[in-house]
PDB file of N, CA and C in Angstrom:
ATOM      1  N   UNK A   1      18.171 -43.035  12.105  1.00  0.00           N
ATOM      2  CA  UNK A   1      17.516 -43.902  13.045  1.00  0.00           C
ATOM      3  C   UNK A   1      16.412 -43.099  13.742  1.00  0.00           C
ATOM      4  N   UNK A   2      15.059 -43.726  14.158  1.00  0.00           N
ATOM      5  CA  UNK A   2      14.303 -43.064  14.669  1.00  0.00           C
ATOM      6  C   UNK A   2      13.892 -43.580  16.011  1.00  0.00           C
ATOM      7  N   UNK A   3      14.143 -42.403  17.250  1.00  0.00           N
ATOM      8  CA  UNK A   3      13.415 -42.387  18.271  1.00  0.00           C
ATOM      9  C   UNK A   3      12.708 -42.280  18.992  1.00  0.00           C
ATOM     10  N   UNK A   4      11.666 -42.890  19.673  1.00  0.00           N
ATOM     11  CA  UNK A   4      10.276 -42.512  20.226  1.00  0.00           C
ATOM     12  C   UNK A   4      10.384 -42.494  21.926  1.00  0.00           C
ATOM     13  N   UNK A   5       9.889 -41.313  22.307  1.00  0.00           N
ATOM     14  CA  UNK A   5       9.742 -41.637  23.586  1.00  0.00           C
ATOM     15  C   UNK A   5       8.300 -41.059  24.330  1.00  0.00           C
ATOM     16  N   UNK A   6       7.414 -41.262  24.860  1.00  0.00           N
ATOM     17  CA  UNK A   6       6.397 -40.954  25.061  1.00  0.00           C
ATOM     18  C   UNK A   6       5.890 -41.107  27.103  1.00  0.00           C
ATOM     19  N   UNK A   7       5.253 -39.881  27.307  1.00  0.00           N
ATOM     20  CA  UNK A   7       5.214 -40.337  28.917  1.00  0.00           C
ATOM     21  C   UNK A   7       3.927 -38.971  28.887  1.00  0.00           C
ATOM     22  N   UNK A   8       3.604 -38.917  30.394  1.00  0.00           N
ATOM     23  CA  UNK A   8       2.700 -38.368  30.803  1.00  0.00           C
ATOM     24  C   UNK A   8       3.774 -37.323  31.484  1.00  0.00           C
ATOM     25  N   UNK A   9       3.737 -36.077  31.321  1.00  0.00           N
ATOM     26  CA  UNK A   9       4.746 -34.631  31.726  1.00  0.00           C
ATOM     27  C   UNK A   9       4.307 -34.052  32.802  1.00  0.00           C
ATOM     28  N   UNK A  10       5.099 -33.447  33.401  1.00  0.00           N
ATOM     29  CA  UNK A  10       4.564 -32.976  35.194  1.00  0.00           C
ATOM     30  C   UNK A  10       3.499 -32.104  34.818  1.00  0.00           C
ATOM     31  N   UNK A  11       3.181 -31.692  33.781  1.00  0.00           N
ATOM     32  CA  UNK A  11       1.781 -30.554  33.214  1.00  0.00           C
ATOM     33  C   UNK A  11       1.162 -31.032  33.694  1.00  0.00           C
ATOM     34  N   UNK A  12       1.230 -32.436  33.354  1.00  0.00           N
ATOM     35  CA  UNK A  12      -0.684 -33.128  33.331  1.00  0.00           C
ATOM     36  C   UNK A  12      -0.780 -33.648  31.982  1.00  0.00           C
ATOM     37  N   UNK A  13       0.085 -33.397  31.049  1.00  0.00           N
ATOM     38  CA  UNK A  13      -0.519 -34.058  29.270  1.00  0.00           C
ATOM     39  C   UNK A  13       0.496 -35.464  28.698  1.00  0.00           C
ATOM     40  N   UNK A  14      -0.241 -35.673  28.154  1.00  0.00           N
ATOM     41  CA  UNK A  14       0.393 -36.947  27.504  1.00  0.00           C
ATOM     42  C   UNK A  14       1.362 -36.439  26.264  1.00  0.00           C
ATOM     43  N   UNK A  15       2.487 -36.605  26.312  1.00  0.00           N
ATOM     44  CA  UNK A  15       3.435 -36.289  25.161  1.00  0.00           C
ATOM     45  C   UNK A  15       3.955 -37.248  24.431  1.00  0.00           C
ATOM     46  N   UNK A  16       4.405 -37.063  23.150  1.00  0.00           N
ATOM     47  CA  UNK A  16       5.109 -38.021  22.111  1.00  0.00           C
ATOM     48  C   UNK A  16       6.222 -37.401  21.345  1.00  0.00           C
ATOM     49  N   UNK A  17       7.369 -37.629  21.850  1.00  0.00           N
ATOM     50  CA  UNK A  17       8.364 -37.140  20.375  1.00  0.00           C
ATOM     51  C   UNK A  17       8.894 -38.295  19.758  1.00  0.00           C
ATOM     52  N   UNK A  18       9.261 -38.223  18.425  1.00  0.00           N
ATOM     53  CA  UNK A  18       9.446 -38.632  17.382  1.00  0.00           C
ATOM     54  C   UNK A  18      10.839 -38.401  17.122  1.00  0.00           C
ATOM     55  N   UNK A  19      11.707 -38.789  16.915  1.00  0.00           N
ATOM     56  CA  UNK A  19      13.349 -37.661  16.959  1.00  0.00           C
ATOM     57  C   UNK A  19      13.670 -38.914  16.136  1.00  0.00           C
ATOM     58  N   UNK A  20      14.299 -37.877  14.528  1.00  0.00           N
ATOM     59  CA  UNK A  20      14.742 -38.714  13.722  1.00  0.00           C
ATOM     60  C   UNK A  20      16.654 -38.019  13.688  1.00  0.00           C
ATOM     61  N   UNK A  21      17.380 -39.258  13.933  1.00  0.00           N
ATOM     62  CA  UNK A  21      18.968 -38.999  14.755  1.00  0.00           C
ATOM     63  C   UNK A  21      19.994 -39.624  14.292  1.00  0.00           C
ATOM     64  N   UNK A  22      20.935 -39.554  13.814  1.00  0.00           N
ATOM     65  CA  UNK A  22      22.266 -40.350  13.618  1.00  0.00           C
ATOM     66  C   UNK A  22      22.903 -39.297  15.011  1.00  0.00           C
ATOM     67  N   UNK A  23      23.845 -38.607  14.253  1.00  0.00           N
ATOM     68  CA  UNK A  23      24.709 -37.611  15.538  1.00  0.00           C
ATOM     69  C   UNK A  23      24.136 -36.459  15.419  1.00  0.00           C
ATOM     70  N   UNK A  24      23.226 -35.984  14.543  1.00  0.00           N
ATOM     71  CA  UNK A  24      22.310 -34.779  14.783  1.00  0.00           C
ATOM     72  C   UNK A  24      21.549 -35.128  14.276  1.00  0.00           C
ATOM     73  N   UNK A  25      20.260 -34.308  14.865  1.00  0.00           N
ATOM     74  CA  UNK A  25      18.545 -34.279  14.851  1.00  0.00           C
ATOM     75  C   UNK A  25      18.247 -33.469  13.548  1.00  0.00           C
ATOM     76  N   UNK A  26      18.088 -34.737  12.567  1.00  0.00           N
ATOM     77  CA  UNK A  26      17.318 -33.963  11.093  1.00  0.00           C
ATOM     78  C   UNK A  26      15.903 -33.888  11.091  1.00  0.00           C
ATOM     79  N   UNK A  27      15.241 -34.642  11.762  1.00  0.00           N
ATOM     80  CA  UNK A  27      13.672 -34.314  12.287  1.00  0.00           C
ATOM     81  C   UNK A  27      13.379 -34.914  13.295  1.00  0.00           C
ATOM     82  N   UNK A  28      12.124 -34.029  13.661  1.00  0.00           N
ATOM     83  CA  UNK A  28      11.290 -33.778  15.169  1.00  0.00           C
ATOM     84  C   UNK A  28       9.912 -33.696  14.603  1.00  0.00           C
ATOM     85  N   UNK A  29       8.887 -34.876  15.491  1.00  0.00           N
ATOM     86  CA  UNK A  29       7.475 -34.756  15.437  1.00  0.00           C
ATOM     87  C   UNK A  29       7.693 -34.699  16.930  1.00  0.00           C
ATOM     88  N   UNK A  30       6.758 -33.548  17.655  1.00  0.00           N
ATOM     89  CA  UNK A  30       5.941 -33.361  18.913  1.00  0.00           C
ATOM     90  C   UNK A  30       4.269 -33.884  18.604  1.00  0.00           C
ATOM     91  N   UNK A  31       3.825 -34.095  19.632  1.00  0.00           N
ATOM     92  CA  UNK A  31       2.671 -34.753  19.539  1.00  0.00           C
ATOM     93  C   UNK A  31       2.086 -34.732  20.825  1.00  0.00           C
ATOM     94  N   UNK A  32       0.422 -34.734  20.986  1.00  0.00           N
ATOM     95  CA  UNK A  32       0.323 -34.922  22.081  1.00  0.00           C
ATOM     96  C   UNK A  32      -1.038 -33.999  22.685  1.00  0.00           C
ATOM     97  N   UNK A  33      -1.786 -34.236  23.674  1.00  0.00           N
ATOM     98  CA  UNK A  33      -2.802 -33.633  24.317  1.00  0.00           C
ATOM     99  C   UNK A  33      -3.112 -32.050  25.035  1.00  0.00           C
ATOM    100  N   UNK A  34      -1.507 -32.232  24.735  1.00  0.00           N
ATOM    101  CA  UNK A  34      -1.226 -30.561  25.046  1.00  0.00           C
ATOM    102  C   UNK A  34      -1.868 -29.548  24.416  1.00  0.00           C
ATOM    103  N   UNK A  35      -1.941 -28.109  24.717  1.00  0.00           N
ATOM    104  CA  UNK A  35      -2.633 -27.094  23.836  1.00  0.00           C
ATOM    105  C   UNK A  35      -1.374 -26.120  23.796  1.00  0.00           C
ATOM    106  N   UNK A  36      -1.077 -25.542  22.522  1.00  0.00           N
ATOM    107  CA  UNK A  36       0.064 -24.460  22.792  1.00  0.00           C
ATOM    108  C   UNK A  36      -0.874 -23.376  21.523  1.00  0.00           C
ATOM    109  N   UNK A  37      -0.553 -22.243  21.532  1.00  0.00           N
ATOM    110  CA  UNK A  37      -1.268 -20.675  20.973  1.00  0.00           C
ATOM    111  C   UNK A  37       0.024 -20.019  20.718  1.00  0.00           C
ATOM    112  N   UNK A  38       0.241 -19.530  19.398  1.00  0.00           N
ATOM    113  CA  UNK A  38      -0.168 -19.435  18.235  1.00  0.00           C
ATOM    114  C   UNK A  38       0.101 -21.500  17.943  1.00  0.00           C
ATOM    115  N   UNK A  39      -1.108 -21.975  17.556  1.00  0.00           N
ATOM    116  CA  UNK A  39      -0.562 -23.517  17.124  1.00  0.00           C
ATOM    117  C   UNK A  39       0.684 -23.822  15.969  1.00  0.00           C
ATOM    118  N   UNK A  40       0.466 -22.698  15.479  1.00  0.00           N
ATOM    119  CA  UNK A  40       2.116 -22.780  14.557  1.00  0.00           C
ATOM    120  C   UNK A  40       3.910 -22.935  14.968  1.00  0.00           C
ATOM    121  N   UNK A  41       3.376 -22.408  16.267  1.00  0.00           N
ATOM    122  CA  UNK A  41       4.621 -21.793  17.251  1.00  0.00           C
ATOM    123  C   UNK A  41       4.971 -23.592  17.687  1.00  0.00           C
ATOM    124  N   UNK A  42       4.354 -24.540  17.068  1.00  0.00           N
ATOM    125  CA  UNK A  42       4.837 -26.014  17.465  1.00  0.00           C
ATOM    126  C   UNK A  42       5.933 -26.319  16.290  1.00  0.00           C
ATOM    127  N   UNK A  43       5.773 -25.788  15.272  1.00  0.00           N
ATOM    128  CA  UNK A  43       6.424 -26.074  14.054  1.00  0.00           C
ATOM    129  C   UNK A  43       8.141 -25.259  14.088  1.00  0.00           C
ATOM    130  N   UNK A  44       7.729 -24.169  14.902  1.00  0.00           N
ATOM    131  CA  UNK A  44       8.797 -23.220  15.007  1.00  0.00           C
ATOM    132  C   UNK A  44       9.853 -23.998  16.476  1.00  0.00           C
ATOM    133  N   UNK A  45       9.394 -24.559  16.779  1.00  0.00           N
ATOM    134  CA  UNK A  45       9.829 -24.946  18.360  1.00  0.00           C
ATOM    135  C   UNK A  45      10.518 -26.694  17.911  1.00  0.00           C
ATOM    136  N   UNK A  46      10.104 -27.378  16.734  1.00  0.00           N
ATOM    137  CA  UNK A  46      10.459 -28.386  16.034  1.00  0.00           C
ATOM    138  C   UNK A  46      11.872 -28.201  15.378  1.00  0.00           C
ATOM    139  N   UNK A  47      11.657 -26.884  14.787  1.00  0.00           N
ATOM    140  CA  UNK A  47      12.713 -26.190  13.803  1.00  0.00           C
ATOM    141  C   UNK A  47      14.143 -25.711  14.910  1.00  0.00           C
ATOM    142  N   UNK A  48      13.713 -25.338  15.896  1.00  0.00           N
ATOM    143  CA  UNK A  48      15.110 -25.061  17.041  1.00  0.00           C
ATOM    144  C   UNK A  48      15.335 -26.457  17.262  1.00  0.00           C
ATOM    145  N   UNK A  49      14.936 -27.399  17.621  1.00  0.00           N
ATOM    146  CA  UNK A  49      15.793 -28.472  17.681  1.00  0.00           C
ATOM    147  C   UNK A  49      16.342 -29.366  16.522  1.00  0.00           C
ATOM    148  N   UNK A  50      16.063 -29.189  15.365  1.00  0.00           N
ATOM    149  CA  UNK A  50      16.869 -29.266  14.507  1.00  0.00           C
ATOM    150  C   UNK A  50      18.175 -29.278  14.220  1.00  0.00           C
ATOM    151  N   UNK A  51      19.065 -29.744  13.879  1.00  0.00           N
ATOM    152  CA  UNK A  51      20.528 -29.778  13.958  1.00  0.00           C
ATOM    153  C   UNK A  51      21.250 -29.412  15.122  1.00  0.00           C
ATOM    154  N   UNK A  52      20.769 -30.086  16.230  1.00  0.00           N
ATOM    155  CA  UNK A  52      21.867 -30.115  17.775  1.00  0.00           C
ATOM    156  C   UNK A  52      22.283 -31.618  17.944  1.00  0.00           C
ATOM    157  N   UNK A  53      23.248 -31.782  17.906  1.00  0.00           N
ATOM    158  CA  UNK A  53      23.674 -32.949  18.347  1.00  0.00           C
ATOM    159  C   UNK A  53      22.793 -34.309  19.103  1.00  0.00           C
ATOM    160  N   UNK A  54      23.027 -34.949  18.631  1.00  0.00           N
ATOM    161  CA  UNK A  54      22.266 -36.175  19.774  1.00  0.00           C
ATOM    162  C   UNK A  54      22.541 -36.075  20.727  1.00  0.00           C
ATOM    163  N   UNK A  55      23.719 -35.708  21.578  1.00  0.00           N
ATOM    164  CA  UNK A  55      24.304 -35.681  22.735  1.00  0.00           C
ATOM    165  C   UNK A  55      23.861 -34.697  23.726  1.00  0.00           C
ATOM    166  N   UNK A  56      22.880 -33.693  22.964  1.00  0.00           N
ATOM    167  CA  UNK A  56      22.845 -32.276  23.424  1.00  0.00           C
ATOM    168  C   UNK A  56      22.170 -32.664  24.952  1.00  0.00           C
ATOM    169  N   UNK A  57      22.779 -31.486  25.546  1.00  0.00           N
ATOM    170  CA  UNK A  57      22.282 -31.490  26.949  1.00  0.00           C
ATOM    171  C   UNK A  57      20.578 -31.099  26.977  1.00  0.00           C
ATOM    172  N   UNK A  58      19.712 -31.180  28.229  1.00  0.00           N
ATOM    173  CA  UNK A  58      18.488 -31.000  28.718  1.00  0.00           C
ATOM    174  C   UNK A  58      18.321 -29.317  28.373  1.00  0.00           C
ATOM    175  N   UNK A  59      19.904 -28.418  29.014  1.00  0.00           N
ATOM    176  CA  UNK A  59      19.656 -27.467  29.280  1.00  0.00           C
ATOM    177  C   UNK A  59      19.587 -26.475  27.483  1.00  0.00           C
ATOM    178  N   UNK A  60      20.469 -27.012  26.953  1.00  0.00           N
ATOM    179  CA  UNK A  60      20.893 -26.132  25.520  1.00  0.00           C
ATOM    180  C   UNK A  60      19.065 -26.491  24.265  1.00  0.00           C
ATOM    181  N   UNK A  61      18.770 -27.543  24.550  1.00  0.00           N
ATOM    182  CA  UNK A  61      17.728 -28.230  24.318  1.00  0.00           C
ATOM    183  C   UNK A  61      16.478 -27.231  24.794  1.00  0.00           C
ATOM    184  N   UNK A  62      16.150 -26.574  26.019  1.00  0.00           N
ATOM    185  CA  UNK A  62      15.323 -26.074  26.810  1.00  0.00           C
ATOM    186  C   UNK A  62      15.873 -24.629  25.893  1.00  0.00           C
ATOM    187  N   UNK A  63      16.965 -23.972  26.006  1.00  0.00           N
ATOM    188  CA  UNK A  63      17.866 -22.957  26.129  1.00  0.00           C
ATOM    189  C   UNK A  63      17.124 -22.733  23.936  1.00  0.00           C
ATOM    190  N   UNK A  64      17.180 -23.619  23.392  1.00  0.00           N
ATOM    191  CA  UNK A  64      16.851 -23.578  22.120  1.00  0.00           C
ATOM    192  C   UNK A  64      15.576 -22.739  21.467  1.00  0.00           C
ATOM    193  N   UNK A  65      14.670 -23.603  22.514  1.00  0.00           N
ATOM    194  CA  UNK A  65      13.631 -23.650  22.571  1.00  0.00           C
ATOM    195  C   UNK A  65      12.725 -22.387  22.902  1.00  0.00           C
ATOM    196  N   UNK A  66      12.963 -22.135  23.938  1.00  0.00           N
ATOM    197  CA  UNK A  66      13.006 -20.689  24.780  1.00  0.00           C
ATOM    198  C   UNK A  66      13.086 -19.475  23.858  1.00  0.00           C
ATOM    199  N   UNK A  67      14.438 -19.485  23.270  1.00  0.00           N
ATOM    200  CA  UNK A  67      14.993 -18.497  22.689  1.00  0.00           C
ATOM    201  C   UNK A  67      13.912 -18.286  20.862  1.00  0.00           C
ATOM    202  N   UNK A  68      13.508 -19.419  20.896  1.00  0.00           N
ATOM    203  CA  UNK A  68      12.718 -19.801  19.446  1.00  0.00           C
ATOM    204  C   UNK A  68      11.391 -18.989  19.435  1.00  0.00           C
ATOM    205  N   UNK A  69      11.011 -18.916  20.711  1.00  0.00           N
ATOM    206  CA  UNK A  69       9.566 -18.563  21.546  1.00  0.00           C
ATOM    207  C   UNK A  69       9.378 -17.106  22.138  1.00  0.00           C
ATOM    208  N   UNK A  70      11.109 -16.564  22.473  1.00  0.00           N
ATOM    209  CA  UNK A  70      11.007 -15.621  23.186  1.00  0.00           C
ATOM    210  C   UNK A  70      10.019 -14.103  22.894  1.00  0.00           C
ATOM    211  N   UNK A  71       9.935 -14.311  21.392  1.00  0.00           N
ATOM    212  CA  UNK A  71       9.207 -12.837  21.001  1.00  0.00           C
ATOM    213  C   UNK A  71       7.969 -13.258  20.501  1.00  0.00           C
ATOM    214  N   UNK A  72       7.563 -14.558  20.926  1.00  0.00           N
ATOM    215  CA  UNK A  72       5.919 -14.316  20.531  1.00  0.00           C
ATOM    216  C   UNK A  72       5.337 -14.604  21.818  1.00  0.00           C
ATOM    217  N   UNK A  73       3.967 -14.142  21.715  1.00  0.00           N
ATOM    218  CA  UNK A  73       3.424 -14.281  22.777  1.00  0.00           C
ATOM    219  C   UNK A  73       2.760 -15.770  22.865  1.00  0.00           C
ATOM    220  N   UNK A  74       3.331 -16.394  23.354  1.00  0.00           N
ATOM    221  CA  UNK A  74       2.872 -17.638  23.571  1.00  0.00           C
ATOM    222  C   UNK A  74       2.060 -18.506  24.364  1.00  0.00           C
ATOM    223  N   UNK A  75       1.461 -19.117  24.563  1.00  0.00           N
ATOM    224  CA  UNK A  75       0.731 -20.517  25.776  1.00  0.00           C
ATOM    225  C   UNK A  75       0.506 -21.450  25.323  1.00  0.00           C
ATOM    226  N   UNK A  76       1.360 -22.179  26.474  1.00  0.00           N
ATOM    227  CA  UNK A  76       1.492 -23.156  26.371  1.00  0.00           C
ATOM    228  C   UNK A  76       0.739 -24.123  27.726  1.00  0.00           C
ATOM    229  N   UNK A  77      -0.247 -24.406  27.080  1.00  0.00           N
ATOM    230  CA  UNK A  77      -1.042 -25.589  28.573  1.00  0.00           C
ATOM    231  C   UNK A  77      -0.910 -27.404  28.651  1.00  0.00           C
ATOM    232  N   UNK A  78      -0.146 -27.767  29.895  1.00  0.00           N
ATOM    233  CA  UNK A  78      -0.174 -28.767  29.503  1.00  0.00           C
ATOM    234  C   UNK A  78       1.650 -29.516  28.922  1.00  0.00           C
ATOM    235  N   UNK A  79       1.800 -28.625  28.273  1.00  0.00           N
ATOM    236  CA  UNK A  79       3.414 -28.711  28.503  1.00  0.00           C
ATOM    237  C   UNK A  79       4.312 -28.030  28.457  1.00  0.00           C
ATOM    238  N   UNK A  80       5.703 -27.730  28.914  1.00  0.00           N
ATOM    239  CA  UNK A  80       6.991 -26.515  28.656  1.00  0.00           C
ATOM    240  C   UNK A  80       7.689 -27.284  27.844  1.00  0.00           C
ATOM    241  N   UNK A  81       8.587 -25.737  27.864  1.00  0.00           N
ATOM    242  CA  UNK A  81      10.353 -25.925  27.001  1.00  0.00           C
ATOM    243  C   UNK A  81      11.046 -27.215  27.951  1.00  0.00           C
ATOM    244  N   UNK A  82      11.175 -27.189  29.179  1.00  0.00           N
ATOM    245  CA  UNK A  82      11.572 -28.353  29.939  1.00  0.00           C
ATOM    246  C   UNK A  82      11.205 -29.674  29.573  1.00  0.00           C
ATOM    247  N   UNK A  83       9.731 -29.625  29.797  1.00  0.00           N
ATOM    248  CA  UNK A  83       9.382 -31.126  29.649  1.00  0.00           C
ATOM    249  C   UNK A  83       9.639 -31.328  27.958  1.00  0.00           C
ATOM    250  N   UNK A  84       9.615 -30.619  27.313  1.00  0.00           N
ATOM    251  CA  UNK A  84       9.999 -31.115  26.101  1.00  0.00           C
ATOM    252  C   UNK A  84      11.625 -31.416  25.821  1.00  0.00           C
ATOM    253  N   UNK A  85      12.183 -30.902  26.469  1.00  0.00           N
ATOM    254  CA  UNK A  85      13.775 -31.127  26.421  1.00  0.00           C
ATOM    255  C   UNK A  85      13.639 -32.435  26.944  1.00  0.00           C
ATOM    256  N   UNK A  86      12.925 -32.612  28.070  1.00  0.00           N
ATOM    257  CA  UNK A  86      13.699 -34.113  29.369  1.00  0.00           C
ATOM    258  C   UNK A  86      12.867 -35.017  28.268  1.00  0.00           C
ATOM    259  N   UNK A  87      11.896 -34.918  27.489  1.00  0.00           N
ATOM    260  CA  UNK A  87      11.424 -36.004  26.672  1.00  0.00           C
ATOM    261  C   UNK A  87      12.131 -36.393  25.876  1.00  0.00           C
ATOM    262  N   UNK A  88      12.660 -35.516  24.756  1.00  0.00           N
ATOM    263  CA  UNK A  88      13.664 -35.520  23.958  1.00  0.00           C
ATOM    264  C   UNK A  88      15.020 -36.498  24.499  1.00  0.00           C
ATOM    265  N   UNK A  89      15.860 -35.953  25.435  1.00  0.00           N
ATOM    266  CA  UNK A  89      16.851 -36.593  26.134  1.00  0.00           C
ATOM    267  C   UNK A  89      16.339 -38.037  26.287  1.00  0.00           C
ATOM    268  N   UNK A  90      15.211 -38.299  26.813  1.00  0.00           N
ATOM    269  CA  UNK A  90      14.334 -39.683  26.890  1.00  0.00           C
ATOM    270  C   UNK A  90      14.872 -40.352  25.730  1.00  0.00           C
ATOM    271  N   UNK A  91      14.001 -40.000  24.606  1.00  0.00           N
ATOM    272  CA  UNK A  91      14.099 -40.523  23.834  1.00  0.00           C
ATOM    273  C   UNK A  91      15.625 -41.090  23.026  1.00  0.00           C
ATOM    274  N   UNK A  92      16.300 -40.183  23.127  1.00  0.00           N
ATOM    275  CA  UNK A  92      17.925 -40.415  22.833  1.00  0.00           C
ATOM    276  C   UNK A  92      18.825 -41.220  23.334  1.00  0.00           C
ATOM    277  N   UNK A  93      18.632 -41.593  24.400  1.00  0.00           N
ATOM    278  CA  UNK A  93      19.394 -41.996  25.345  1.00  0.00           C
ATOM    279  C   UNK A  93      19.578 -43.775  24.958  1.00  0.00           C
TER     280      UNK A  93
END
C-alpha cells in the first residue's frame, strides 16, 4: 500500500514522502525543495528507512537516519532527520 504525506517543515521547505508499507517500509521516495550535499546522501538516508516497521516510532526513524549520515559530511538546508521522521509518521498513520 502506498502512502503520501506532504506539508511545508519548520525549515521553511516544502516536503513529500512517498512510503510504500504493508507492516514494513519496502520503499521510500523523499522529495521536495529542500537542498541536501553530497545529493546522493538522499538515496542513502531512503535506504535507512527501509525495513522498520510501519509502527516505528518518530525517534528510531530520526535515530536511523542520523546514524546513516553520521560519517559524511553533510548539509542539509531546508530540512532534518526530524522533520523527515514526523513526515514519515504523517504519512503512516
Amino acid at each position: 500500500m502506498i502512502f503520501q504525506a506532504k506539508q511545508k517543515v519548520k525549515e521553511g521547505k516544502v516536503v513529500k514522502v512517498e512510503v510504500d508499507c504493508d507492516n514494513v517500509i519496502s520503499d521510500i521516495k523523499i522529495t521536495g525543495d529542500f537542498f541536501i550535499h553530497p545529493e546522493d546522501i538522499l538515496d542513502e538516508i531512503e535506504k535507512s528507512i527501509i525495513g522498520l516497521e510501519r509502527s516505528a516510532s518518530i525517534e528510531t526513524i530520526t535515530s536511523n537516519i542520523k546514524s546513516r549520515i553520521a560519517d559524511r559530511d553533510v548539509q542539509m538546508i531546508g530540512i532534518s532527520p526530524e522533520s523527515i521522521a514526523l513526515l514519515i509518521r504523517e504519512a503512516l498513520i
